[in-house]
PDB file of N, CA and C in Angstrom:
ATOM      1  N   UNK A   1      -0.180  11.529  22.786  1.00  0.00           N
ATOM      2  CA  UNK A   1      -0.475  10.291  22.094  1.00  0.00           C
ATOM      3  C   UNK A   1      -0.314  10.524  20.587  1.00  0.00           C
ATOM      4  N   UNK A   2       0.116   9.569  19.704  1.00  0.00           N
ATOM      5  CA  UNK A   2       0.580   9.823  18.441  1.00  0.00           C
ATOM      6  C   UNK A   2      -0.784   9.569  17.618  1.00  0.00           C
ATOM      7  N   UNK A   3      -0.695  10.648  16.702  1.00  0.00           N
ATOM      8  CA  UNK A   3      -1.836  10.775  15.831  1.00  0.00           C
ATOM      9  C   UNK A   3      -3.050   9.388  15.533  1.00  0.00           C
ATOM     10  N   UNK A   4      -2.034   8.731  15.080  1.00  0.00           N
ATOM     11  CA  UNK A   4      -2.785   7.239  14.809  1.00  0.00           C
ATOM     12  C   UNK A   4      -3.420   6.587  15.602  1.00  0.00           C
ATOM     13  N   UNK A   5      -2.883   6.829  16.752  1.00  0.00           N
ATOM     14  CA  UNK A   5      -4.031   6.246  18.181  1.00  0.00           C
ATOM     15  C   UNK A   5      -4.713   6.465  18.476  1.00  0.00           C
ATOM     16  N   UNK A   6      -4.978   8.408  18.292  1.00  0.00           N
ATOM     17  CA  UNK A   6      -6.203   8.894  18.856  1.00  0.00           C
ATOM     18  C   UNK A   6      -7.399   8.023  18.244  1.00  0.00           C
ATOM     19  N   UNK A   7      -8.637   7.897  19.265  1.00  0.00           N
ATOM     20  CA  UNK A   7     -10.016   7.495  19.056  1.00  0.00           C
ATOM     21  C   UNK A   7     -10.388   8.902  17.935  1.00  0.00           C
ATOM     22  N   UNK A   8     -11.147   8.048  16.682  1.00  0.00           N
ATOM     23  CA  UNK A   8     -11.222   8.443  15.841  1.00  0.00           C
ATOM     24  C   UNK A   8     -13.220   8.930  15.836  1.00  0.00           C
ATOM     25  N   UNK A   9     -14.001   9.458  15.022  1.00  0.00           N
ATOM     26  CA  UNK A   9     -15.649   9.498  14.729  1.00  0.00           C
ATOM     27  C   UNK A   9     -15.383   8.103  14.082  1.00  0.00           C
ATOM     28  N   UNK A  10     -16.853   7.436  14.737  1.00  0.00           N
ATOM     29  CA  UNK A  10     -17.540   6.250  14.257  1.00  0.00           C
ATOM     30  C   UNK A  10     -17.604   6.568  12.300  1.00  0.00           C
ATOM     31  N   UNK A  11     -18.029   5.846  11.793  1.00  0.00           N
ATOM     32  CA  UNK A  11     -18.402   5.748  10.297  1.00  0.00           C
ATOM     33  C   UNK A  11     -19.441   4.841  10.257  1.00  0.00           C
ATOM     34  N   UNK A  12     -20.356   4.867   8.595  1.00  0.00           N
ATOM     35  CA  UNK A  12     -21.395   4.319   8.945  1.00  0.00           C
ATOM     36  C   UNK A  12     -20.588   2.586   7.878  1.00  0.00           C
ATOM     37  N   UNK A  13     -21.276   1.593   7.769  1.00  0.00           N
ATOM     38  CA  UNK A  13     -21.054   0.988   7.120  1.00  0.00           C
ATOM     39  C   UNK A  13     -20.924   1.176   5.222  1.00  0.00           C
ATOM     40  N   UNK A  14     -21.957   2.109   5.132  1.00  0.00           N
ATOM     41  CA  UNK A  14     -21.860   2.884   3.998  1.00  0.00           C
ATOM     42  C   UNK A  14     -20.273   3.922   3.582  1.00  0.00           C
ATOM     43  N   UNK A  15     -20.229   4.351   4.729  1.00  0.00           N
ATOM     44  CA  UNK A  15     -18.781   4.813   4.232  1.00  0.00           C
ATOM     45  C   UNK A  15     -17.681   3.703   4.105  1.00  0.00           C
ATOM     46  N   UNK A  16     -17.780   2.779   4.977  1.00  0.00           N
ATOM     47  CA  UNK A  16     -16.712   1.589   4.652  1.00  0.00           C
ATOM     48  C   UNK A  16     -16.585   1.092   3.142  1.00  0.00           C
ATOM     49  N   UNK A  17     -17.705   0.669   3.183  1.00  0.00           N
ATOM     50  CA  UNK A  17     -18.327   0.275   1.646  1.00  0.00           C
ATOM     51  C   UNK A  17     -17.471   1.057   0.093  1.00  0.00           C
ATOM     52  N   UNK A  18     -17.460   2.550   1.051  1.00  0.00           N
ATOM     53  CA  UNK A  18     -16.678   3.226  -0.265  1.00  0.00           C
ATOM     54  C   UNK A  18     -15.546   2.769  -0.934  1.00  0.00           C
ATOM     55  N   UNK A  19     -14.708   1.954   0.563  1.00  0.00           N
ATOM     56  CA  UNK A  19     -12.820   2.509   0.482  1.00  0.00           C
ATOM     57  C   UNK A  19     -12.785   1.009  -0.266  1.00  0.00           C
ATOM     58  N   UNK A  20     -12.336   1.172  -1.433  1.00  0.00           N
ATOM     59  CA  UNK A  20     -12.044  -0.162  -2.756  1.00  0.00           C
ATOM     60  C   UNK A  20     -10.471  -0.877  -2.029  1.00  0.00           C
ATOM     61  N   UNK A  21     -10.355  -1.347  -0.571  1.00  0.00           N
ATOM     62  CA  UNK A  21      -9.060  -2.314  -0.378  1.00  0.00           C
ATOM     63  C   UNK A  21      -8.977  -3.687  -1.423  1.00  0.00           C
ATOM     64  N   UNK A  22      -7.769  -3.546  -1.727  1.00  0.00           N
ATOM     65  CA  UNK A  22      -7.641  -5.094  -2.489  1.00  0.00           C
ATOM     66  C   UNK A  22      -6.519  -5.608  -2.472  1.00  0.00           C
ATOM     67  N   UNK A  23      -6.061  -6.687  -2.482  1.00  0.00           N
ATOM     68  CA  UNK A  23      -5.238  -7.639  -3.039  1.00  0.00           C
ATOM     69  C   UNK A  23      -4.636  -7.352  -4.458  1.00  0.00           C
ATOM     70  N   UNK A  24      -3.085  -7.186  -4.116  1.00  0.00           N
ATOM     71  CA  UNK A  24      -2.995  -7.223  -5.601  1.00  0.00           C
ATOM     72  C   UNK A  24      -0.922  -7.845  -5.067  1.00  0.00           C
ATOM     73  N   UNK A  25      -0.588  -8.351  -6.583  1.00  0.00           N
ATOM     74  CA  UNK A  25       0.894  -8.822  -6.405  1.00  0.00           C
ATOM     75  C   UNK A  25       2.007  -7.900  -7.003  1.00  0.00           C
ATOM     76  N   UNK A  26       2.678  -7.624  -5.882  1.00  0.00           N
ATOM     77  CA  UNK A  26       4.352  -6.852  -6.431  1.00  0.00           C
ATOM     78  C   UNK A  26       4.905  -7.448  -7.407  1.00  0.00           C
ATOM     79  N   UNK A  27       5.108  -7.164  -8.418  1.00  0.00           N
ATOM     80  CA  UNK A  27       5.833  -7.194  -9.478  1.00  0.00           C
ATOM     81  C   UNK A  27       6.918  -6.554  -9.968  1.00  0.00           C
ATOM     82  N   UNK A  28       6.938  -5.750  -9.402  1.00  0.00           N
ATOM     83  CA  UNK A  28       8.416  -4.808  -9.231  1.00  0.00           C
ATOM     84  C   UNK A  28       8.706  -4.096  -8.368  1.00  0.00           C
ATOM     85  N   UNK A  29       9.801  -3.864  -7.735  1.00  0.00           N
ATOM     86  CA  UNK A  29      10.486  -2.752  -7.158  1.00  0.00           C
ATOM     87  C   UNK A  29      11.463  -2.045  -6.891  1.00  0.00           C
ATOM     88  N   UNK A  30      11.628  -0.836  -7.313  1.00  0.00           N
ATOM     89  CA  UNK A  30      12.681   0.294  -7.483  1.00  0.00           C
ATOM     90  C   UNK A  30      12.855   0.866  -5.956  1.00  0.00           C
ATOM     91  N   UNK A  31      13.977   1.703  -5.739  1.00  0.00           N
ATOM     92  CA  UNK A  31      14.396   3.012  -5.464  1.00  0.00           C
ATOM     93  C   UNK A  31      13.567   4.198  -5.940  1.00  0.00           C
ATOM     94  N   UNK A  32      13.196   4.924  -5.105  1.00  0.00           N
ATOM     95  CA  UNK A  32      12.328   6.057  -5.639  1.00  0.00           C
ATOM     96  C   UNK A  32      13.514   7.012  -5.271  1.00  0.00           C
ATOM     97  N   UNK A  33      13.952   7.824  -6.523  1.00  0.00           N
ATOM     98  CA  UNK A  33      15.445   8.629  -6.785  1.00  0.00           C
ATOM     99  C   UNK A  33      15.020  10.004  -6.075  1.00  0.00           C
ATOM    100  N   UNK A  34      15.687  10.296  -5.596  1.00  0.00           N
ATOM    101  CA  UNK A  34      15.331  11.780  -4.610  1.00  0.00           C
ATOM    102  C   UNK A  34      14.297  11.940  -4.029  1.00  0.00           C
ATOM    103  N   UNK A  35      14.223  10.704  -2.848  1.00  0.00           N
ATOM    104  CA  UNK A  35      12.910  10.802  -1.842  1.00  0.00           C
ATOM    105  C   UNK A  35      13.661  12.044  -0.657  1.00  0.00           C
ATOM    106  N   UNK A  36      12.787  12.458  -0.074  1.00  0.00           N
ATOM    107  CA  UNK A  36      13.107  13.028   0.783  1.00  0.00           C
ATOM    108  C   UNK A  36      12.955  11.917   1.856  1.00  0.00           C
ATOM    109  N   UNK A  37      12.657  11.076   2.453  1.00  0.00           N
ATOM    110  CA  UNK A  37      12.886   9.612   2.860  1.00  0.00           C
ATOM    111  C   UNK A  37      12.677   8.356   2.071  1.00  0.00           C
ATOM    112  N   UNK A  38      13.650   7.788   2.281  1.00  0.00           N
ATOM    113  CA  UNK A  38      14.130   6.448   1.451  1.00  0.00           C
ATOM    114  C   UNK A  38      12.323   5.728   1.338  1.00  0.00           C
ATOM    115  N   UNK A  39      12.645   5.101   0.059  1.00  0.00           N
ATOM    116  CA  UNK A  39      10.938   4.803  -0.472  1.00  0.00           C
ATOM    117  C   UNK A  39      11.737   4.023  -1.514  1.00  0.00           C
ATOM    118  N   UNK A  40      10.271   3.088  -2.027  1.00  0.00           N
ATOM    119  CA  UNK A  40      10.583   2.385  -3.022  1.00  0.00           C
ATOM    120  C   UNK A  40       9.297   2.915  -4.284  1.00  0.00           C
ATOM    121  N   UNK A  41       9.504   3.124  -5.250  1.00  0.00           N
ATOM    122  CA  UNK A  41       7.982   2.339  -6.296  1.00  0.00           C
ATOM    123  C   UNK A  41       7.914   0.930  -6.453  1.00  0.00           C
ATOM    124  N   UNK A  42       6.501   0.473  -6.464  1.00  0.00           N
ATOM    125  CA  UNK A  42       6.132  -0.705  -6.164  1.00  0.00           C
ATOM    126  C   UNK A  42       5.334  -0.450  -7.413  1.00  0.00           C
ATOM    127  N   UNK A  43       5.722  -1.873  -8.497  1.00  0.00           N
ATOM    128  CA  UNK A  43       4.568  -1.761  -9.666  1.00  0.00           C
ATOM    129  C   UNK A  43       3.477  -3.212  -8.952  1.00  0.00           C
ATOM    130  N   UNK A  44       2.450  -3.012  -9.092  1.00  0.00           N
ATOM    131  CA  UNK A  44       1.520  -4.049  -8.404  1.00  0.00           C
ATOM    132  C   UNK A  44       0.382  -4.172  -9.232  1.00  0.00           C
ATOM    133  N   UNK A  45      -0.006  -5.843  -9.639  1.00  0.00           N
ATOM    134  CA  UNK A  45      -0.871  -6.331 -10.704  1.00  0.00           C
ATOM    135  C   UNK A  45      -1.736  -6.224  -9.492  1.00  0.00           C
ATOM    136  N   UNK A  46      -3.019  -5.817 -10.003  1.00  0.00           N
ATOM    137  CA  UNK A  46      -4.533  -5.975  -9.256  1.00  0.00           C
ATOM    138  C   UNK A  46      -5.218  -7.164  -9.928  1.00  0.00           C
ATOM    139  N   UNK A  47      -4.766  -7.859 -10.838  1.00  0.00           N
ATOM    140  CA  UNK A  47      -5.814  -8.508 -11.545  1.00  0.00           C
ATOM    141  C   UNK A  47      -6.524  -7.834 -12.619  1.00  0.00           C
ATOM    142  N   UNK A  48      -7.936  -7.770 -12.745  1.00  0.00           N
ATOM    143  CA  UNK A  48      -9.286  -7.430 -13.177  1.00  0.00           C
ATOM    144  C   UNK A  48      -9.334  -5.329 -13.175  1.00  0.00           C
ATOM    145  N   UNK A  49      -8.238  -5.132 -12.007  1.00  0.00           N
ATOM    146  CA  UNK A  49      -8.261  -3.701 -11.466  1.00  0.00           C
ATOM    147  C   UNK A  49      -6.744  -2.926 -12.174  1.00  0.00           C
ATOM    148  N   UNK A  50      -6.102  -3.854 -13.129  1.00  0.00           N
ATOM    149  CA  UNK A  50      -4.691  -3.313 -13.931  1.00  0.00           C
ATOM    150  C   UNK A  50      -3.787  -3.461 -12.951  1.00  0.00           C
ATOM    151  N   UNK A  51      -2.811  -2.778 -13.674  1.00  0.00           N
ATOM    152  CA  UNK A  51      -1.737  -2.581 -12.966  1.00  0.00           C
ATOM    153  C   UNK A  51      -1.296  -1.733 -12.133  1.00  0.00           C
ATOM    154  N   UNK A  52      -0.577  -1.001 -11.516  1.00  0.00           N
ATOM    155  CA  UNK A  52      -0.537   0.267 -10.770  1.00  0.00           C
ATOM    156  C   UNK A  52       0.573   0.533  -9.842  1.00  0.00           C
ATOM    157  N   UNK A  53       1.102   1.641  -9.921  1.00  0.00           N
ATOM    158  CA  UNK A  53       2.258   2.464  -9.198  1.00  0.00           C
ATOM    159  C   UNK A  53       2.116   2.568  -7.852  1.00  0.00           C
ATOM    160  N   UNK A  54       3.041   2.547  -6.881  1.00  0.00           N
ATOM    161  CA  UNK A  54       2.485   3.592  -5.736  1.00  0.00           C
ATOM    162  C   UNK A  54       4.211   3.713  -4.830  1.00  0.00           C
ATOM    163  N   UNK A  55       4.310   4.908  -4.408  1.00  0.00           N
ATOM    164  CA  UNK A  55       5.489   4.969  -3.774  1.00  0.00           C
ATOM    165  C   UNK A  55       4.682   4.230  -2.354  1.00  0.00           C
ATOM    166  N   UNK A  56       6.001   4.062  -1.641  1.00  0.00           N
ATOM    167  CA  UNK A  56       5.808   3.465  -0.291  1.00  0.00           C
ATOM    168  C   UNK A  56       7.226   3.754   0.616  1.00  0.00           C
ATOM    169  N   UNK A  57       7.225   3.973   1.583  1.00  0.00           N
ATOM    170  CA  UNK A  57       8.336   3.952   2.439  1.00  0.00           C
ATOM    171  C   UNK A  57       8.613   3.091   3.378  1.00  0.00           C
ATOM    172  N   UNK A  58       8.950   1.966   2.598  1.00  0.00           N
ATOM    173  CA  UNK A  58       8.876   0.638   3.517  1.00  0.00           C
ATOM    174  C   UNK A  58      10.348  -0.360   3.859  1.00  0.00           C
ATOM    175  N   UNK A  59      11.476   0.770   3.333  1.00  0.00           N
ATOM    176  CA  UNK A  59      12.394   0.327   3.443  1.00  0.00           C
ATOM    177  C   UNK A  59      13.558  -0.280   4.143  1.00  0.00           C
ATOM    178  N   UNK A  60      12.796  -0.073   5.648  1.00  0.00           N
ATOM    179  CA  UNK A  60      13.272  -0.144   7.111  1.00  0.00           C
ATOM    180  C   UNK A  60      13.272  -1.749   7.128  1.00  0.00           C
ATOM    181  N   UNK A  61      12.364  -2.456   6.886  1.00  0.00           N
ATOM    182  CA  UNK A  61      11.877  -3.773   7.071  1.00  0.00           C
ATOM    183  C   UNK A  61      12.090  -4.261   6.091  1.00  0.00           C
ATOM    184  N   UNK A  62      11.613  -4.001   4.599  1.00  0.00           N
ATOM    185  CA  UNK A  62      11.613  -4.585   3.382  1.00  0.00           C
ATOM    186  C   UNK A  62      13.049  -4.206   2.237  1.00  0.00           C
ATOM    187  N   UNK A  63      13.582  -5.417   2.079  1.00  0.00           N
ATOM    188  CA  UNK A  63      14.414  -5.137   0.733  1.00  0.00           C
ATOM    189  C   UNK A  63      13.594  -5.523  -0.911  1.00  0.00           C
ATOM    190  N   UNK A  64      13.855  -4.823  -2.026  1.00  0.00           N
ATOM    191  CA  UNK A  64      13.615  -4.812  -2.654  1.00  0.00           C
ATOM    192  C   UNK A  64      13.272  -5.960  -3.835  1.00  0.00           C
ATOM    193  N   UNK A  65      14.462  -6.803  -3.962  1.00  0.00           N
ATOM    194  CA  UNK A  65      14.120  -8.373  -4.105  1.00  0.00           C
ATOM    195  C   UNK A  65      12.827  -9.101  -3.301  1.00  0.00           C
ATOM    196  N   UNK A  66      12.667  -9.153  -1.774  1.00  0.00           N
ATOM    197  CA  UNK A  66      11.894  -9.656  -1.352  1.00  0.00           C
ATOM    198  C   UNK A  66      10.080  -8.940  -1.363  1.00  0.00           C
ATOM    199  N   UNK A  67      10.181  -7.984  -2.050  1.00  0.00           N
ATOM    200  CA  UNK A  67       9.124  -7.289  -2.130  1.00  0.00           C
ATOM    201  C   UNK A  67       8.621  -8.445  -3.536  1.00  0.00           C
ATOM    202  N   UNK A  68       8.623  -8.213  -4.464  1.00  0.00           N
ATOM    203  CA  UNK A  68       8.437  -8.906  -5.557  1.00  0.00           C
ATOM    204  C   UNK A  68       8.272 -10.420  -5.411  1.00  0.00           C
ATOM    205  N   UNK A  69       6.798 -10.253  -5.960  1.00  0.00           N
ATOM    206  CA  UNK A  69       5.937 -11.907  -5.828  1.00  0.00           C
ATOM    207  C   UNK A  69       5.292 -11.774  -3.973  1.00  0.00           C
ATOM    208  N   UNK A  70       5.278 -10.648  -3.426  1.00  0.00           N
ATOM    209  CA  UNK A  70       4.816 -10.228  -2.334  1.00  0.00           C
ATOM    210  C   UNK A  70       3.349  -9.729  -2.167  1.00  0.00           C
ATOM    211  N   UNK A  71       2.272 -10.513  -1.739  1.00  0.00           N
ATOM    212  CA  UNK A  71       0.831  -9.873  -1.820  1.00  0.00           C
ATOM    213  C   UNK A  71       0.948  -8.809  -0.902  1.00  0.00           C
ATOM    214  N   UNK A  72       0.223  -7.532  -1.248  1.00  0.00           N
ATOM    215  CA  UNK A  72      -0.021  -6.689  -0.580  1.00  0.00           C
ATOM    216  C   UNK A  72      -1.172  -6.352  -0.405  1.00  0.00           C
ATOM    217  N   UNK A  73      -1.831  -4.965   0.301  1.00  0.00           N
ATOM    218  CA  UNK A  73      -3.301  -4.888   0.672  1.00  0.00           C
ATOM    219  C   UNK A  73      -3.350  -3.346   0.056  1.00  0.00           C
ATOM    220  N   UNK A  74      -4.099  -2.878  -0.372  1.00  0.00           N
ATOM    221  CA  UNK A  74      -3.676  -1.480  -0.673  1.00  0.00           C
ATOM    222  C   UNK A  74      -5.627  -0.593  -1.547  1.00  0.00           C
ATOM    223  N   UNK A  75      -5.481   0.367  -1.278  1.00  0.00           N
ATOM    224  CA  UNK A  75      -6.656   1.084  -1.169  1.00  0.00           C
ATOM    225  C   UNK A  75      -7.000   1.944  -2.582  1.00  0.00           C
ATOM    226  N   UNK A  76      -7.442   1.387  -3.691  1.00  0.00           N
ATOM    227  CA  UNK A  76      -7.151   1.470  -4.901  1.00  0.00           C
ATOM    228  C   UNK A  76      -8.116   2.870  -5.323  1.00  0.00           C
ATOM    229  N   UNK A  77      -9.287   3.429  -4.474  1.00  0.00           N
ATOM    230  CA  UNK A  77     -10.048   4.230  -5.203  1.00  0.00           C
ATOM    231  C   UNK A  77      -9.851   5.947  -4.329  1.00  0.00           C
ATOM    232  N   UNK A  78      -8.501   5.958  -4.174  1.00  0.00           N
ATOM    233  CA  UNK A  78      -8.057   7.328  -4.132  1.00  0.00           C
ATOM    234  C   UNK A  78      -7.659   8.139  -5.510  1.00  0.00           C
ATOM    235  N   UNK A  79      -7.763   8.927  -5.519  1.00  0.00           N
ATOM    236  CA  UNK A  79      -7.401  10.273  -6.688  1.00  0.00           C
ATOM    237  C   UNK A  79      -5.616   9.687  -6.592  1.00  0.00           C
ATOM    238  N   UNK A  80      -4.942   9.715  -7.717  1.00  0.00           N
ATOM    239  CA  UNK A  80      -3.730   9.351  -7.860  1.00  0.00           C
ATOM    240  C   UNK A  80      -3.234  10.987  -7.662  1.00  0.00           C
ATOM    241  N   UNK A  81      -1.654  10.761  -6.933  1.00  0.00           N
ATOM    242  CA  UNK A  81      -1.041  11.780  -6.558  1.00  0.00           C
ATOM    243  C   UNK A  81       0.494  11.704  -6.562  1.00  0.00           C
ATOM    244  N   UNK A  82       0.856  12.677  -7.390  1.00  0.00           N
ATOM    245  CA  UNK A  82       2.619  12.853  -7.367  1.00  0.00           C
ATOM    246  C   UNK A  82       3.583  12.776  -6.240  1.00  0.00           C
ATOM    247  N   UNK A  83       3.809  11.454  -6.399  1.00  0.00           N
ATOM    248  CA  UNK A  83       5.275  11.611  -5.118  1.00  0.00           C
ATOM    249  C   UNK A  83       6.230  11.975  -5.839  1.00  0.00           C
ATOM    250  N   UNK A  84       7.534  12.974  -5.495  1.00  0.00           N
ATOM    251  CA  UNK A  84       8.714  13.032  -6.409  1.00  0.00           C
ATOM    252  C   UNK A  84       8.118  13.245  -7.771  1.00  0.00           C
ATOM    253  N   UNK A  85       9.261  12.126  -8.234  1.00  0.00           N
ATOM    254  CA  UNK A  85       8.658  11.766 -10.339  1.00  0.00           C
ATOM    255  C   UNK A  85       7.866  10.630 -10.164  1.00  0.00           C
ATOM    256  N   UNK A  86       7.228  10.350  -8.994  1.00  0.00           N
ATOM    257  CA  UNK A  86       5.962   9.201  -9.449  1.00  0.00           C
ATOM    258  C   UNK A  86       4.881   9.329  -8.978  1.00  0.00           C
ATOM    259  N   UNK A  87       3.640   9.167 -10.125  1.00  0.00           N
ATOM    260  CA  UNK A  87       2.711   9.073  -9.837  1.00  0.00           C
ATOM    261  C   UNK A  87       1.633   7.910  -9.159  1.00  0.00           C
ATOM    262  N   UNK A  88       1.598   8.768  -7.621  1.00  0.00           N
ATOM    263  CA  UNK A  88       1.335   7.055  -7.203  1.00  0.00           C
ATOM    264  C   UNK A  88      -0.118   7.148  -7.194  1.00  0.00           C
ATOM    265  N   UNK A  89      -0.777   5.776  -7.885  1.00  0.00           N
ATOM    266  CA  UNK A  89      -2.189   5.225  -8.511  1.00  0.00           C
ATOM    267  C   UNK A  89      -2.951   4.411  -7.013  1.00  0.00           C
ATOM    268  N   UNK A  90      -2.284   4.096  -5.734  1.00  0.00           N
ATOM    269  CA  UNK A  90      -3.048   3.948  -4.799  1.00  0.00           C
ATOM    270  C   UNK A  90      -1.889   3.623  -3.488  1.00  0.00           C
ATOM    271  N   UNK A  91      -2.885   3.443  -2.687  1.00  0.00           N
ATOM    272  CA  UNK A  91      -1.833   3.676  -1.358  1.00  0.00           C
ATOM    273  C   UNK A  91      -1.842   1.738  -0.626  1.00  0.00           C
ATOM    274  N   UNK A  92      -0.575   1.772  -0.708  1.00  0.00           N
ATOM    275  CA  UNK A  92      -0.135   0.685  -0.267  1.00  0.00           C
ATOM    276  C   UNK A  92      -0.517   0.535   1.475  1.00  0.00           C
ATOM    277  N   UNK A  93      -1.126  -0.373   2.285  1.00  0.00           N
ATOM    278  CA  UNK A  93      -1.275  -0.040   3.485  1.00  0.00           C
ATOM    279  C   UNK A  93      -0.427  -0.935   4.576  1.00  0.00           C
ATOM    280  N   UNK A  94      -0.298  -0.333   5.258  1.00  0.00           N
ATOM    281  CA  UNK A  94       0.791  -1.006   6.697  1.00  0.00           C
ATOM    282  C   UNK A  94       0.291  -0.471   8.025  1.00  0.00           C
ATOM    283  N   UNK A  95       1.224  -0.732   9.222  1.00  0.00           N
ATOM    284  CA  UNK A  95       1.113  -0.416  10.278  1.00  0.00           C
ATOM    285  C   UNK A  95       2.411   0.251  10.780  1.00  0.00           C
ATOM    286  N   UNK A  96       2.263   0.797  11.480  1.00  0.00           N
ATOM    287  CA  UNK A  96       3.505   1.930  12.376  1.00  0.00           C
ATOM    288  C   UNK A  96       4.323   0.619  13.384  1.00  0.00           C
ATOM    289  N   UNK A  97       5.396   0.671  13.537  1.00  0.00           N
ATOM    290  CA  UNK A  97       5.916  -0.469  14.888  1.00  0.00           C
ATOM    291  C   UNK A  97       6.448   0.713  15.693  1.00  0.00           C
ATOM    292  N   UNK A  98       6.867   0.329  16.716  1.00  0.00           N
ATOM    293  CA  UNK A  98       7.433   0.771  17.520  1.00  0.00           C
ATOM    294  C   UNK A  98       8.027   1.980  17.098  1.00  0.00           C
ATOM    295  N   UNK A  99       8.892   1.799  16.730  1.00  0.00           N
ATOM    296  CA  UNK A  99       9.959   3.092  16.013  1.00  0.00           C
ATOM    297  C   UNK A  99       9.167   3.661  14.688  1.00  0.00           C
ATOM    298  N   UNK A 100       7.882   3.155  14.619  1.00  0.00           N
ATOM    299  CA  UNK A 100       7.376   4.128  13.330  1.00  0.00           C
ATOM    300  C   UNK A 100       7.551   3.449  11.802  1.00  0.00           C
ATOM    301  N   UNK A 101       8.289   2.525  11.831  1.00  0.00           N
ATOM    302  CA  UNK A 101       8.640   2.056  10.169  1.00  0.00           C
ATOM    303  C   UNK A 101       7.234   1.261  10.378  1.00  0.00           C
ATOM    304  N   UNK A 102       6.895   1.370   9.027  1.00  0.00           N
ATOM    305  CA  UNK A 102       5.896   0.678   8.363  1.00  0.00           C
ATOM    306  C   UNK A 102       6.275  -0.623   7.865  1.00  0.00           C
ATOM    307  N   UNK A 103       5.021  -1.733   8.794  1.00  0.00           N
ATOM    308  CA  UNK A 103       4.852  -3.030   8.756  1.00  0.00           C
ATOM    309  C   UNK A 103       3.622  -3.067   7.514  1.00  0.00           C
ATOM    310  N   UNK A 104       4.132  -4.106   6.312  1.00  0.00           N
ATOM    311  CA  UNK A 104       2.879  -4.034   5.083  1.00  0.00           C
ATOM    312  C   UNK A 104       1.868  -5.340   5.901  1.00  0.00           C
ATOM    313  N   UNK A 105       0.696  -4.633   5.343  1.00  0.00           N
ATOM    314  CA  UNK A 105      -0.793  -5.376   6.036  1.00  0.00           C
ATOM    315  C   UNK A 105      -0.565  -6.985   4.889  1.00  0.00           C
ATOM    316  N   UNK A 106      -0.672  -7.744   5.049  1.00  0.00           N
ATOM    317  CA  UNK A 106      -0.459  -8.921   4.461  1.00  0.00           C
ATOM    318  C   UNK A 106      -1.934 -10.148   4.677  1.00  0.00           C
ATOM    319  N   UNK A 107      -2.445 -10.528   3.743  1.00  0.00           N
ATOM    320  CA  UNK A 107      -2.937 -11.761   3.494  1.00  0.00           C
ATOM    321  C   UNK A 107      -2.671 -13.100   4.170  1.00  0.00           C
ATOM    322  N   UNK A 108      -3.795 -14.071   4.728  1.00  0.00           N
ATOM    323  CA  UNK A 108      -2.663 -14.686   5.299  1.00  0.00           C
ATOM    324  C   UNK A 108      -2.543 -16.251   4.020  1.00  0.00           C
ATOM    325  N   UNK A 109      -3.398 -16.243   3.325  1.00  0.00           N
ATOM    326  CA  UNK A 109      -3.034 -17.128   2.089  1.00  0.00           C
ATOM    327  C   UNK A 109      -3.101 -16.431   0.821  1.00  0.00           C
ATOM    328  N   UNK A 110      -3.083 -16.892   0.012  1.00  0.00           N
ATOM    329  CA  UNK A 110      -2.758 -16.495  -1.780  1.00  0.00           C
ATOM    330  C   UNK A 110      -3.748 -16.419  -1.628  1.00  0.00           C
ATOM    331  N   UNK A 111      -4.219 -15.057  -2.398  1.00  0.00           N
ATOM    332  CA  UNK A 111      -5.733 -14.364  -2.579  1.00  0.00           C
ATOM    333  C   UNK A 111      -5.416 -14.144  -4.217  1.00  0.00           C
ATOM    334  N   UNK A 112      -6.866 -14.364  -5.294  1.00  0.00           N
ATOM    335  CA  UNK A 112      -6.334 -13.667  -6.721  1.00  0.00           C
ATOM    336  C   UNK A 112      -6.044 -11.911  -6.706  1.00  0.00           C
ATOM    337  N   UNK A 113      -5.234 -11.843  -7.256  1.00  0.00           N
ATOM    338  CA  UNK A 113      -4.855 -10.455  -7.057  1.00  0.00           C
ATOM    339  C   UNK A 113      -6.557  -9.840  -7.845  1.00  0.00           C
ATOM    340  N   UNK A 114      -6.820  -8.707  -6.746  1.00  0.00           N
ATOM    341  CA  UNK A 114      -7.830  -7.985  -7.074  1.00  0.00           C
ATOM    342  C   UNK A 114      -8.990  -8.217  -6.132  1.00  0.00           C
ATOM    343  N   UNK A 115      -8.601  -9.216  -5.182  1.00  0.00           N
ATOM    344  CA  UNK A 115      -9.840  -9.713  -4.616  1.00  0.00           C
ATOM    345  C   UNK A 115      -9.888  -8.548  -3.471  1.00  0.00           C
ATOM    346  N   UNK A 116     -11.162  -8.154  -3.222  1.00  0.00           N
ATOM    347  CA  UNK A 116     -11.606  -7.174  -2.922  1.00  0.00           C
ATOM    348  C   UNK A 116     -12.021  -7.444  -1.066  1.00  0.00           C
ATOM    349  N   UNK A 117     -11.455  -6.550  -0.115  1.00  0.00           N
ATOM    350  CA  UNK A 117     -11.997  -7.315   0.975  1.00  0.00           C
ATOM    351  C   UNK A 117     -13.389  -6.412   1.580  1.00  0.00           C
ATOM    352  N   UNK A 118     -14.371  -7.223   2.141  1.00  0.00           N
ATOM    353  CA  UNK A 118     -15.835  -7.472   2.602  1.00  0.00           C
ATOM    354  C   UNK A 118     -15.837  -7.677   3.845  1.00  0.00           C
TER     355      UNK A 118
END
């Protein structure tokens, strides 16, 4: 069974509480130049929470034009970490399909970027 499926330890609500998910809008997106798999940088306004980097490998499903003006969901209070030459400031979140490419977790109306989910 593939990693992601396995039944995982319970958590308490307190640990949920930690993980800062939010809303925020694509505003740009590149080619990330010598991925070892095809990736984009995604610059993404949080609102109230700035602006912020994050590589993503979402290129299976998503072209780059259509990313931009795209709400995403993404997990803002990780330690930022070097992909390649970018430093990515939080992790963009999706789901695995079938073949593994990453589906982005999506909003289902216009949220203000930054809005925090509860």
């Amino acid at each position: 069974m593939a990693d992601h499926l396995m039944p995982m330890d319970p958590i308490t609500w307190h640990d949920f509480e930690k993980v800062q998910l939010c809303v925020g809008t694509v505003v740009a997106a590149e080619d990330l130049p010598n991925a070892r798999r095809p990736a984009y940088v995604l610059t993404i306004d949080f609102g109230p929470h700035g602006v912020k980097r994050s590589s993503a490998q979402i290129t299976k499903h998503y072209g780059r034009e259509e990313l931009v003006g795209r709400q995403v969901v993404a997990v803002l209070n990780f330690p930022p970490k070097q992909i390649g030459t970018v430093m990515s400031e939080c992790l963009v979140t999706g789901f695995p399909d079938a073949n593994g490419d990453i589906v982005l977790t999506a909003v289902e109306r216009p949220l203000p970027d930054g809005a925090r989910l509860v």
